[in-house]
Protein backbone atom coordinates (compact mmCIF):
# COMPACT_ATOMS: atom_id res chain seq x y z
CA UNK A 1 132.07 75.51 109.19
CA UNK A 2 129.49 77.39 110.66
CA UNK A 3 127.97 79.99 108.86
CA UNK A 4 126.57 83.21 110.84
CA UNK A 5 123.28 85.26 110.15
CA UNK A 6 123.28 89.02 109.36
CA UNK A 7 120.73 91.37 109.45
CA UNK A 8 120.45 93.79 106.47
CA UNK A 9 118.59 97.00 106.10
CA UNK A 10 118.19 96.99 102.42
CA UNK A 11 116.56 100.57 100.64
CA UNK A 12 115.39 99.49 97.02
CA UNK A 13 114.25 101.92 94.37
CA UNK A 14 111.29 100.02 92.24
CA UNK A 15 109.05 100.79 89.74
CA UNK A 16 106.11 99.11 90.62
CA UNK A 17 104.76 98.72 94.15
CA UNK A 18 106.34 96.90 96.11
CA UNK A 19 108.03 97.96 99.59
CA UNK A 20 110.99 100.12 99.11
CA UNK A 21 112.60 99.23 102.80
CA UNK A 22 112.92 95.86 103.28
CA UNK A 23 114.70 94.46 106.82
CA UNK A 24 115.78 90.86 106.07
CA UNK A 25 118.51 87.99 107.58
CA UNK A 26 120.45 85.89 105.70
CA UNK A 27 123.57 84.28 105.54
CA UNK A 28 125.23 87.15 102.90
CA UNK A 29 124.34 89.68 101.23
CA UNK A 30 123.87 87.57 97.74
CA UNK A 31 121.59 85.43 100.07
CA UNK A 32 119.26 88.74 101.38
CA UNK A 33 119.10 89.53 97.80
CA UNK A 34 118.19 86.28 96.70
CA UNK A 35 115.69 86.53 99.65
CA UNK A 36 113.92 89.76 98.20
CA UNK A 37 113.62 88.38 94.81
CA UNK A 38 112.15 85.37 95.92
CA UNK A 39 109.24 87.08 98.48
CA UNK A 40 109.10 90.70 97.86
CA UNK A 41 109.83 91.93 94.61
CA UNK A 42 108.25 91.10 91.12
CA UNK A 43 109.83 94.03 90.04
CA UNK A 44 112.33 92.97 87.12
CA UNK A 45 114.28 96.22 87.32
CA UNK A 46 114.39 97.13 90.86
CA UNK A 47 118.07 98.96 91.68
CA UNK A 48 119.52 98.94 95.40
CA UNK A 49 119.76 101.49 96.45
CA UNK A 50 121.45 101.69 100.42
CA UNK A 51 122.44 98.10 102.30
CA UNK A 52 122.80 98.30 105.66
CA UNK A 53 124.96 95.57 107.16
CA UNK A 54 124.70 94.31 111.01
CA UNK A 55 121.81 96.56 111.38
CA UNK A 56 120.54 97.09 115.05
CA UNK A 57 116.55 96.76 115.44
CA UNK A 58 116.93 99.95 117.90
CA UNK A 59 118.30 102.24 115.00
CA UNK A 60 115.05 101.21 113.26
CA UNK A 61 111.69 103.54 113.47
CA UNK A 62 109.83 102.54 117.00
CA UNK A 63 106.43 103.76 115.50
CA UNK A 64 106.40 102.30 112.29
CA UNK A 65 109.25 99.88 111.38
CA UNK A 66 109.41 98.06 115.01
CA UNK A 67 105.83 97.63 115.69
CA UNK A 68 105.76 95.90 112.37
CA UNK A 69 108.88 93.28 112.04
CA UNK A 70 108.85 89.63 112.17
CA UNK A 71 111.45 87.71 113.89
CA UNK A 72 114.83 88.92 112.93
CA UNK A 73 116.73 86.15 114.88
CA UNK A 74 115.81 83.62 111.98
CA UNK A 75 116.48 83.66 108.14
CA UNK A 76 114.06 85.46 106.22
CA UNK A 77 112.89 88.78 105.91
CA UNK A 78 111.55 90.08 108.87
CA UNK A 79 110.42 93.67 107.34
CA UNK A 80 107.50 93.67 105.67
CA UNK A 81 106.10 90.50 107.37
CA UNK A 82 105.67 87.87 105.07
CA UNK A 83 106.81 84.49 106.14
């Protein structure tokens, strides 16, 4: 069977300083998380906070957030860039 991409909007509260919104694809939400820890994160403790399922790049800031993305079409995290 096929398995289908999401994008996730993911809000994480951290205490050290890593990125606190983090837009990333995967194949669930385990995956995304799996994603974070893996790239993003060193953060032991880090709590999420908000997940945003399906998210649409429009609903996303067009100063800041859009200007900024990788390619969301792919697995990975797309928000920060850095893959």
């Amino acid at each position: 069977m096929l398995e289908l991409l999401t994008k996730y909007w993911i809000e994480l509260d951290t205490t050290d300083n890593s990125w606190k919104m983090i837009g990333v694809t995967a194949f669930t939400e385990e995956d995304a998380l799996n994603l974070i820890k893996k790239y993003i994160s060193n953060d032991k403790n880090w709590k999420i906070v908000n997940i945003k399922k399906d998210i649409s790049i429009s609903e996303l800031d067009h100063n800041h957030i859009i200007p900024n993305i990788g390619i969301p079409e792919v697995r990975g995290i797309w928000y920060p860039k850095v893959q």
